[in-house]
C-alpha atoms as a PDB file:
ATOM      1  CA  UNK A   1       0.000   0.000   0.000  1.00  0.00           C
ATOM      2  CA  UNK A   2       3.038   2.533   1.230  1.00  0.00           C
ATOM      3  CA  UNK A   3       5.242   1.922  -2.145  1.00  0.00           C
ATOM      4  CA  UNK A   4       2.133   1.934  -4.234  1.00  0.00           C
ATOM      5  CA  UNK A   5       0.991   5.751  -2.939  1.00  0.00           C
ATOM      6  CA  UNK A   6       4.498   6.834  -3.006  1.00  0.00           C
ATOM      7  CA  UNK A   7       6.116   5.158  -6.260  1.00  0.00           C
ATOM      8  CA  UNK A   8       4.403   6.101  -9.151  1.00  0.00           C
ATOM      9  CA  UNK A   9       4.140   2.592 -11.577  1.00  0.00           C
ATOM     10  CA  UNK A  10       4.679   0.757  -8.639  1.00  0.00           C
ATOM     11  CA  UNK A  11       3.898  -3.496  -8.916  1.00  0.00           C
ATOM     12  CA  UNK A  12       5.122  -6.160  -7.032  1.00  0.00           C
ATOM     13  CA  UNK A  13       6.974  -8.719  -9.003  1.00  0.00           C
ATOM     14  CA  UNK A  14       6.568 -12.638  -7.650  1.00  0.00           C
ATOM     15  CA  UNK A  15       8.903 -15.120  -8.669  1.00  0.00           C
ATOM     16  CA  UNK A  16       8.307 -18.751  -8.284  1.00  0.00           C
ATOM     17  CA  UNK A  17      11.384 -20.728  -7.886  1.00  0.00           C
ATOM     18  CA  UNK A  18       9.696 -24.201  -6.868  1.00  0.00           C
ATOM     19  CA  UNK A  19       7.523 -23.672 -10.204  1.00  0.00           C
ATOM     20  CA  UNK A  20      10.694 -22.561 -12.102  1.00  0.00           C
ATOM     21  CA  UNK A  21      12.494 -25.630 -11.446  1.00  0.00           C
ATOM     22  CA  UNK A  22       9.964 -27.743 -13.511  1.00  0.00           C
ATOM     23  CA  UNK A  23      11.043 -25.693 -16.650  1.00  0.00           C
ATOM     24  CA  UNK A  24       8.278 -22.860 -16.771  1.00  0.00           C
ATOM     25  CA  UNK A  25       9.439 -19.659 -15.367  1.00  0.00           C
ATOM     26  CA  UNK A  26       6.957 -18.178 -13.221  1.00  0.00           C
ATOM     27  CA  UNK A  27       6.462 -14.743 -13.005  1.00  0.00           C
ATOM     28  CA  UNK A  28       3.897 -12.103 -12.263  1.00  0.00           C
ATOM     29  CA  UNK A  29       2.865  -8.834 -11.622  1.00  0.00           C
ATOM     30  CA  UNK A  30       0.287  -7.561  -9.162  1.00  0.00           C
ATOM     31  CA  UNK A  31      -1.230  -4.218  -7.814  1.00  0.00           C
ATOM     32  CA  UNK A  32      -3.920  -3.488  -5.616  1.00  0.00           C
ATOM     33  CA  UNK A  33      -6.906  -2.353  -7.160  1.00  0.00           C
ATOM     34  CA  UNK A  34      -8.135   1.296  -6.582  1.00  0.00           C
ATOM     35  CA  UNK A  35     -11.215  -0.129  -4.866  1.00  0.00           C
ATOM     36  CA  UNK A  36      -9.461  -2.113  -2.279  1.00  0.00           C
ATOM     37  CA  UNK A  37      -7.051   0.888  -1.605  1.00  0.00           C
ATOM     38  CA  UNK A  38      -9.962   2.937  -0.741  1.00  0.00           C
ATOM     39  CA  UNK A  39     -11.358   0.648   1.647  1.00  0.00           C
ATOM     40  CA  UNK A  40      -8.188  -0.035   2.912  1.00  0.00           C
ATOM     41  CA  UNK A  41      -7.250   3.857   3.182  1.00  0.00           C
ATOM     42  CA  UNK A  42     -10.798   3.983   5.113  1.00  0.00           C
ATOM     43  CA  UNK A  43      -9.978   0.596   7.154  1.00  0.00           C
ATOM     44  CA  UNK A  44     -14.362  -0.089   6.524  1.00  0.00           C
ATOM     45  CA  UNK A  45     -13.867  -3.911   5.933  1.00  0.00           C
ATOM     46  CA  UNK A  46     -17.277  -4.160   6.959  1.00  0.00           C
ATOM     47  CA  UNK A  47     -20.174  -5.965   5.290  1.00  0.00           C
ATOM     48  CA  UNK A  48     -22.093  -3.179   4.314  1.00  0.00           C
ATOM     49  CA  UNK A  49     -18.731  -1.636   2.356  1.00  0.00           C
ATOM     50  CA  UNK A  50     -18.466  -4.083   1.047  1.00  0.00           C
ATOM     51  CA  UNK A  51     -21.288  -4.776  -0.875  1.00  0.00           C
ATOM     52  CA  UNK A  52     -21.822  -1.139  -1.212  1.00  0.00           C
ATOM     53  CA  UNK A  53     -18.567  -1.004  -3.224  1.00  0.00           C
ATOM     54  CA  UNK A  54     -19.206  -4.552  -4.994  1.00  0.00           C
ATOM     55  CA  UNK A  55     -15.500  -6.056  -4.084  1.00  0.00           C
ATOM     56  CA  UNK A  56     -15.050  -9.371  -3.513  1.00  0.00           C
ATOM     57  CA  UNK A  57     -11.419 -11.141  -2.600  1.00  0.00           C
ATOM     58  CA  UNK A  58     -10.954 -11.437  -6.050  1.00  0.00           C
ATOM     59  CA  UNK A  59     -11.244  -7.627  -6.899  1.00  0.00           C
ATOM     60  CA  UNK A  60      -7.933  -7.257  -4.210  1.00  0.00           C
ATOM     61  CA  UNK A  61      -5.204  -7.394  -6.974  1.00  0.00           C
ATOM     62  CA  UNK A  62      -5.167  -6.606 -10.414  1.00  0.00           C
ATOM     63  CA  UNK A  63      -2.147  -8.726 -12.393  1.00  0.00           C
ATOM     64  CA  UNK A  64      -0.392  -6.654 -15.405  1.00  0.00           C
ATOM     65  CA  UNK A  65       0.592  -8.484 -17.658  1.00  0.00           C
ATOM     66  CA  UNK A  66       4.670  -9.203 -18.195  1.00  0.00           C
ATOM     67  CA  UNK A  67       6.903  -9.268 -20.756  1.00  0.00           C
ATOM     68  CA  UNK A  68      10.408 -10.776 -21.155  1.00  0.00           C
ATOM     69  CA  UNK A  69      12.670  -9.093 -23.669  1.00  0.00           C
ATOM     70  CA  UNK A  70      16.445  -9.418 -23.907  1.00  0.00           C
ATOM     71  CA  UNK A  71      19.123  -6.816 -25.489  1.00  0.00           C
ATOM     72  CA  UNK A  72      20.855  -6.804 -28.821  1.00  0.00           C
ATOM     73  CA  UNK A  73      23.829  -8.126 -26.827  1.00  0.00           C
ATOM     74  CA  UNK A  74      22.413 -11.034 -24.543  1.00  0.00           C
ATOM     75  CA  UNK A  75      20.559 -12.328 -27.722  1.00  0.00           C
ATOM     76  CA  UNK A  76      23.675 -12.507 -29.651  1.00  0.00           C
ATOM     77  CA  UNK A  77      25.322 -13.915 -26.866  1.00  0.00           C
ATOM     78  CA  UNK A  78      22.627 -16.627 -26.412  1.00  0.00           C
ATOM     79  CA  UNK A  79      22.926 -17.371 -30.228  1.00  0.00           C
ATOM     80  CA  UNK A  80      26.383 -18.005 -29.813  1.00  0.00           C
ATOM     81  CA  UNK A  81      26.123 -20.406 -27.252  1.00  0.00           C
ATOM     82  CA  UNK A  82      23.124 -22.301 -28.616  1.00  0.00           C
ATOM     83  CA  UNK A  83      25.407 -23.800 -31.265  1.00  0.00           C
ATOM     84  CA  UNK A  84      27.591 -25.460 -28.478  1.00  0.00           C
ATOM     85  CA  UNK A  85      25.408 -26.903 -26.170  1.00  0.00           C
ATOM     86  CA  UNK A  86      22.086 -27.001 -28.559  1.00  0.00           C
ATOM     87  CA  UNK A  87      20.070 -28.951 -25.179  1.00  0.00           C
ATOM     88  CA  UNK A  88      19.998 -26.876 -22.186  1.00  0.00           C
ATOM     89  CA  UNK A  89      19.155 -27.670 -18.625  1.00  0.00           C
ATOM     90  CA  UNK A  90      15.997 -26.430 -18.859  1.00  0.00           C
ATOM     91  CA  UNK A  91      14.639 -28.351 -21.354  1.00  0.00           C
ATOM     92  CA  UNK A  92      15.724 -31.464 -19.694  1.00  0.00           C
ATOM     93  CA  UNK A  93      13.563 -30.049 -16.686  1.00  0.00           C
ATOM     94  CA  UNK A  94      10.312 -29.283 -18.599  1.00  0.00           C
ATOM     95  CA  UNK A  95      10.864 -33.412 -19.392  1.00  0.00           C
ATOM     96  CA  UNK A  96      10.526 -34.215 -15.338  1.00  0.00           C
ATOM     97  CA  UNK A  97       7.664 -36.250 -14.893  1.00  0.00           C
ATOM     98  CA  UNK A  98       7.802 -36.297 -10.740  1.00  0.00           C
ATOM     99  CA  UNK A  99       6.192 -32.694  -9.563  1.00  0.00           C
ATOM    100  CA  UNK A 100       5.634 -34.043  -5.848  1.00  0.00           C
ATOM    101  CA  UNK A 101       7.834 -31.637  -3.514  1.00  0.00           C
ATOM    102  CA  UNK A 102       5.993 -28.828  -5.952  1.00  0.00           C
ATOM    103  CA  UNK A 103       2.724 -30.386  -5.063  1.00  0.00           C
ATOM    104  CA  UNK A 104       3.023 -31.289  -1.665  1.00  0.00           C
ATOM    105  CA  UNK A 105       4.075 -27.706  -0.792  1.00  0.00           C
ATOM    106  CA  UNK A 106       1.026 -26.061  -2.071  1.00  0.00           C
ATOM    107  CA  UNK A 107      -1.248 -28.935  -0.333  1.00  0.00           C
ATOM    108  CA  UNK A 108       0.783 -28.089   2.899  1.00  0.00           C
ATOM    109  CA  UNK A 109       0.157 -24.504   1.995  1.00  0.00           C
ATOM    110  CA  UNK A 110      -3.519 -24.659   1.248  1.00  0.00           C
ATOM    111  CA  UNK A 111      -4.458 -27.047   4.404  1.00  0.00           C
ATOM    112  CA  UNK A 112      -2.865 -24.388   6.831  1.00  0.00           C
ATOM    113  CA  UNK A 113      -4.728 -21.731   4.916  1.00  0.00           C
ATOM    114  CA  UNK A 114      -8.148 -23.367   5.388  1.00  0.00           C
ATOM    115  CA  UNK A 115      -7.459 -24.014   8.739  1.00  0.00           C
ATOM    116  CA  UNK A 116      -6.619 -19.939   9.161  1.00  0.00           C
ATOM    117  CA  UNK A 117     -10.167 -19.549   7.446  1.00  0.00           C
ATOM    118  CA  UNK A 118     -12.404 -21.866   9.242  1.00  0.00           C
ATOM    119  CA  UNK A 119     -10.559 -19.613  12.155  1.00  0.00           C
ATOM    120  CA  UNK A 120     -12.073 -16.220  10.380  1.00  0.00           C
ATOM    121  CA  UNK A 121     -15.452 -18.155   9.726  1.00  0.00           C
ATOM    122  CA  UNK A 122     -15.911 -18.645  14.138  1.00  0.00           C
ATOM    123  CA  UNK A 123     -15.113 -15.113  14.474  1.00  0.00           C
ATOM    124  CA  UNK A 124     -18.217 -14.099  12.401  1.00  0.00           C
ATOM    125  CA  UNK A 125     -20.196 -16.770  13.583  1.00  0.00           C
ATOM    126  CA  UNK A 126     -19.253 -15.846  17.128  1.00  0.00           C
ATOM    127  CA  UNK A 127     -20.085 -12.149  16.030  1.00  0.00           C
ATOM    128  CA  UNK A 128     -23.480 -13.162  14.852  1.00  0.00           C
ATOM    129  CA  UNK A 129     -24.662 -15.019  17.671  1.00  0.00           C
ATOM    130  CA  UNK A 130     -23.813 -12.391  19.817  1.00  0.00           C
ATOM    131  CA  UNK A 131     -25.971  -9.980  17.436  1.00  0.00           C
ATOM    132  CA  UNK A 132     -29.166 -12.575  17.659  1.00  0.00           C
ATOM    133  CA  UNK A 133     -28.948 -12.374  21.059  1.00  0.00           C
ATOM    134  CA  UNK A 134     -28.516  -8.381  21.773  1.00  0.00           C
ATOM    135  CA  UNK A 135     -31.855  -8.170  19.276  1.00  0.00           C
ATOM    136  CA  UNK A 136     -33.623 -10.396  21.453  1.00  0.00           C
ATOM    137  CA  UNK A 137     -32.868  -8.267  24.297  1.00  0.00           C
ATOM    138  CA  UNK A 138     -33.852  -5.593  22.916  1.00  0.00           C
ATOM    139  CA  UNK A 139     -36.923  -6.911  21.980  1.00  0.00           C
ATOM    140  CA  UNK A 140     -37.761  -8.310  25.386  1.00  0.00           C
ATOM    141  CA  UNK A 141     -36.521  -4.482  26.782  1.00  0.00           C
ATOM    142  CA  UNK A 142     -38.841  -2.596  24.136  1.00  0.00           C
ATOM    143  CA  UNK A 143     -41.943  -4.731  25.059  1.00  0.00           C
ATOM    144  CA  UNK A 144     -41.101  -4.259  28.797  1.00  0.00           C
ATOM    145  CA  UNK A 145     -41.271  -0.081  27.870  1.00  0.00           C
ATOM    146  CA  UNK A 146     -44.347  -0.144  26.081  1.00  0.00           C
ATOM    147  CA  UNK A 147     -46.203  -2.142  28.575  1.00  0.00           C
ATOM    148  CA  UNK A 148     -44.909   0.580  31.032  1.00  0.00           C
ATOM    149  CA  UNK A 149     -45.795   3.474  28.955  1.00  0.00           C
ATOM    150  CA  UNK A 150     -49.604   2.136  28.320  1.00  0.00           C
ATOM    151  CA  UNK A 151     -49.677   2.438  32.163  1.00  0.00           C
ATOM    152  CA  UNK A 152     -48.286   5.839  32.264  1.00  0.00           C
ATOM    153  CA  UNK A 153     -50.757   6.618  29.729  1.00  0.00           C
ATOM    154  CA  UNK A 154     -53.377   5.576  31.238  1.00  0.00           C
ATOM    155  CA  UNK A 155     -52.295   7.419  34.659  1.00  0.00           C
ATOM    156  CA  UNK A 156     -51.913  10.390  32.411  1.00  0.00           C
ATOM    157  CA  UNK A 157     -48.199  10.891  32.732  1.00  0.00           C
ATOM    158  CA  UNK A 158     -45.281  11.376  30.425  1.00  0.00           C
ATOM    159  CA  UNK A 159     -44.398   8.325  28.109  1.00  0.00           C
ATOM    160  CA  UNK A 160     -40.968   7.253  28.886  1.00  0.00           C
ATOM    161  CA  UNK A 161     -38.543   6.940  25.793  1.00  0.00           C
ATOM    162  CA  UNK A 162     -38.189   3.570  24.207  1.00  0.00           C
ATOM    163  CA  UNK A 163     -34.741   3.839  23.406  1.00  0.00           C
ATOM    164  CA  UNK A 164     -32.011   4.202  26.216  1.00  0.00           C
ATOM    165  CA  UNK A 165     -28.921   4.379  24.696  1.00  0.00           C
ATOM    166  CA  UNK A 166     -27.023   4.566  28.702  1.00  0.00           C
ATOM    167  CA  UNK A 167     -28.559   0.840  28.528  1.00  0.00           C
ATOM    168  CA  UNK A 168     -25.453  -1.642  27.024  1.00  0.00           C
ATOM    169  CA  UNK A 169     -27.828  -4.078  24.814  1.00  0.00           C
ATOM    170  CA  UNK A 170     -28.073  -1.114  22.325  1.00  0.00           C
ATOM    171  CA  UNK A 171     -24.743  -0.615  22.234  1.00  0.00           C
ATOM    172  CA  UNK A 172     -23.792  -1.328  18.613  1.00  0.00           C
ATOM    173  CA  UNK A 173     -21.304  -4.757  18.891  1.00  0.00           C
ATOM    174  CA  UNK A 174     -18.018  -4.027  16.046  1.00  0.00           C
ATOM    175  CA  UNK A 175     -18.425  -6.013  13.479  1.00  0.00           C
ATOM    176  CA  UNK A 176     -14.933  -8.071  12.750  1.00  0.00           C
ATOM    177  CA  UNK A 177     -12.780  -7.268  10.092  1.00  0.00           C
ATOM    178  CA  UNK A 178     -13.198  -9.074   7.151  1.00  0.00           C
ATOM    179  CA  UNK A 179      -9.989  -7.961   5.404  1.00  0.00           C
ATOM    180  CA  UNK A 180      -8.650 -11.379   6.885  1.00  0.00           C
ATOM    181  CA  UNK A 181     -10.593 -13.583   5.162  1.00  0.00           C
ATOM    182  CA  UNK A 182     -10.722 -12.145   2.157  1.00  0.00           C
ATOM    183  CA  UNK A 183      -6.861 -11.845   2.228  1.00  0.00           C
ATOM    184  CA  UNK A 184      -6.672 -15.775   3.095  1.00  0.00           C
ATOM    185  CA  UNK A 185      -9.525 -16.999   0.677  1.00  0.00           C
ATOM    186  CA  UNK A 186      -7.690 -14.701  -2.263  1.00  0.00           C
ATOM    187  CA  UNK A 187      -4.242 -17.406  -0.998  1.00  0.00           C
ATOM    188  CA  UNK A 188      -6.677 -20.291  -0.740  1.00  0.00           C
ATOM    189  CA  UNK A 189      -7.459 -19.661  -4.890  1.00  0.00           C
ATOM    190  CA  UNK A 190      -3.883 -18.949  -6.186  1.00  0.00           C
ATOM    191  CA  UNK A 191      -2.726 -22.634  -4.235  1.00  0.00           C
ATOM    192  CA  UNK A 192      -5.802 -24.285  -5.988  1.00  0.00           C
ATOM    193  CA  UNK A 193      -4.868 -22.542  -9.152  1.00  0.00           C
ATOM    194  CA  UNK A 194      -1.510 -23.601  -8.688  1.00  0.00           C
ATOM    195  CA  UNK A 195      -2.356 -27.229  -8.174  1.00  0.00           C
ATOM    196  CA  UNK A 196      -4.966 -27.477 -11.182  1.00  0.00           C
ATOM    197  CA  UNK A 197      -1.914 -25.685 -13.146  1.00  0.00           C
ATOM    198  CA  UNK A 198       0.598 -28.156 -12.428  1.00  0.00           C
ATOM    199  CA  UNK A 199      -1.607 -31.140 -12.433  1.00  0.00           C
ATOM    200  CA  UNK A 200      -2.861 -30.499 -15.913  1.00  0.00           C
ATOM    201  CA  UNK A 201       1.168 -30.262 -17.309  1.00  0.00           C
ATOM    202  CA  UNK A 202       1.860 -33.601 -15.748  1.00  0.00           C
ATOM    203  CA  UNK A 203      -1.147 -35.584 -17.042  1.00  0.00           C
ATOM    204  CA  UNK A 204       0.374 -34.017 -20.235  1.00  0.00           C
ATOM    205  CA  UNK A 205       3.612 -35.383 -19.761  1.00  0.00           C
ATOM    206  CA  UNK A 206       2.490 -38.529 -18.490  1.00  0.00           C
ATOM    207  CA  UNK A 207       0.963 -38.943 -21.726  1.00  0.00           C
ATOM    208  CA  UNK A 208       3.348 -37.796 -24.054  1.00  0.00           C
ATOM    209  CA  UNK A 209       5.723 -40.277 -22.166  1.00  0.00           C
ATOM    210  CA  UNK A 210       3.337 -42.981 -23.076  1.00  0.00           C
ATOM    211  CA  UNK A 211       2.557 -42.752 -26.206  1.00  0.00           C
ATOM    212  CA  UNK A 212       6.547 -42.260 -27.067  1.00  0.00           C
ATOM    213  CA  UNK A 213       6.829 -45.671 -25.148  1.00  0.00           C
ATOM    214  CA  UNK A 214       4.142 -47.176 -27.238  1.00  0.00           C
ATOM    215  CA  UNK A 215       5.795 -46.178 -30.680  1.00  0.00           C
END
């Protein structure tokens, strides 16, 4: 948030070196949206904010799209060495068929994240029980009142008011911030993303390998 208000052009670049070691060089570039800086300038990670502003956890970062250009002088250089050593390493990685310490790293990843959600999810639920049972106070309090003011009435004196804010069940209860949640549910879709993503190029491999096997 700091470099972004400060540095004008400012992204955050992410390099994956776990993915990069399978032979696919992963890279990208995020920001955070204009919306989400607002709200976060404001801290009103509330639910009415929210929905006010439409923003969901995937409306947090916006990714720019990147790309990778070399000089006059590294391409040449690269051209000269592709004429001694025409395989390089990493095309015998991109040919690795095992991607378990990849995979089991995002599972560990994405378990510990869903445990930090179900974590968010008792807060709220903690929250709104709390709420249910302040409104049926205040119920029980209001109908108390106007059973008192029809006998006031009736004895032809002043109504007493029906709202006492000195009294602590209408004292509005904060609603928790769900900045959290939408933080760690935004991390719970890039590991699932990631999975799906390196899944996919292994059942490729897998069957590239076997139909070069069958021929």
């Amino acid at each position: 948030m700091n470099y972004q208000e400060n540095i004008r052009r400012c992204v955050c670049i992410i390099h994956d070196p776990s993915k990069s070691n399978q032979g696919v060089l992963a890279l990208k570039a995020l920001k955070l949206s204009d919306s989400f800086m607002e709200l976060y300038r404001n801290n009103e990670f509330n639910g009415e904010k929210l929905r006010g502003k439409s923003l969901s956890w995937v409306d947090i970062f916006e990714e720019i799209p990147i790309k990778v250009s070399n000089s006059a002088l590294v391409s040449a250089f690269m051209t000269e060495l592709e004429a001694d050593s025409p395989v390089t390493q990493s095309d015998y990685d991109r040919l690795q068929l095992s991607t378990n310490p990849f995979m089991e790293r995002n599972m560990e990843f994405l378990i510990d994240c869903m445990d930090d959600l179900s974590m968010e999810q008792q807060k709220f639920q903690f929250y709104y029980r709390n709420l249910s049972r302040q409104q049926a106070q205040q119920q029980t309090w209001l109908q108390k009142r106007r059973a008192e003011n029809m006998v006031c009435k009736d004895a032809g004196e002043e109504p007493l008011p029906e709202e006492d804010l000195s009294n602590p069940i209408f004292k509005p209860l904060p609603e928790p911030s769900r900045l959290d949640s939408y933080l760690i549910t935004n991390q719970v879709s890039n590991y699932c993303n990631q999975i799906n993503s390196v899944a996919g190029q292994s059942f490729s491999r897998l069957y590239l390998m076997k139909a070069l096997h069958e021929n």
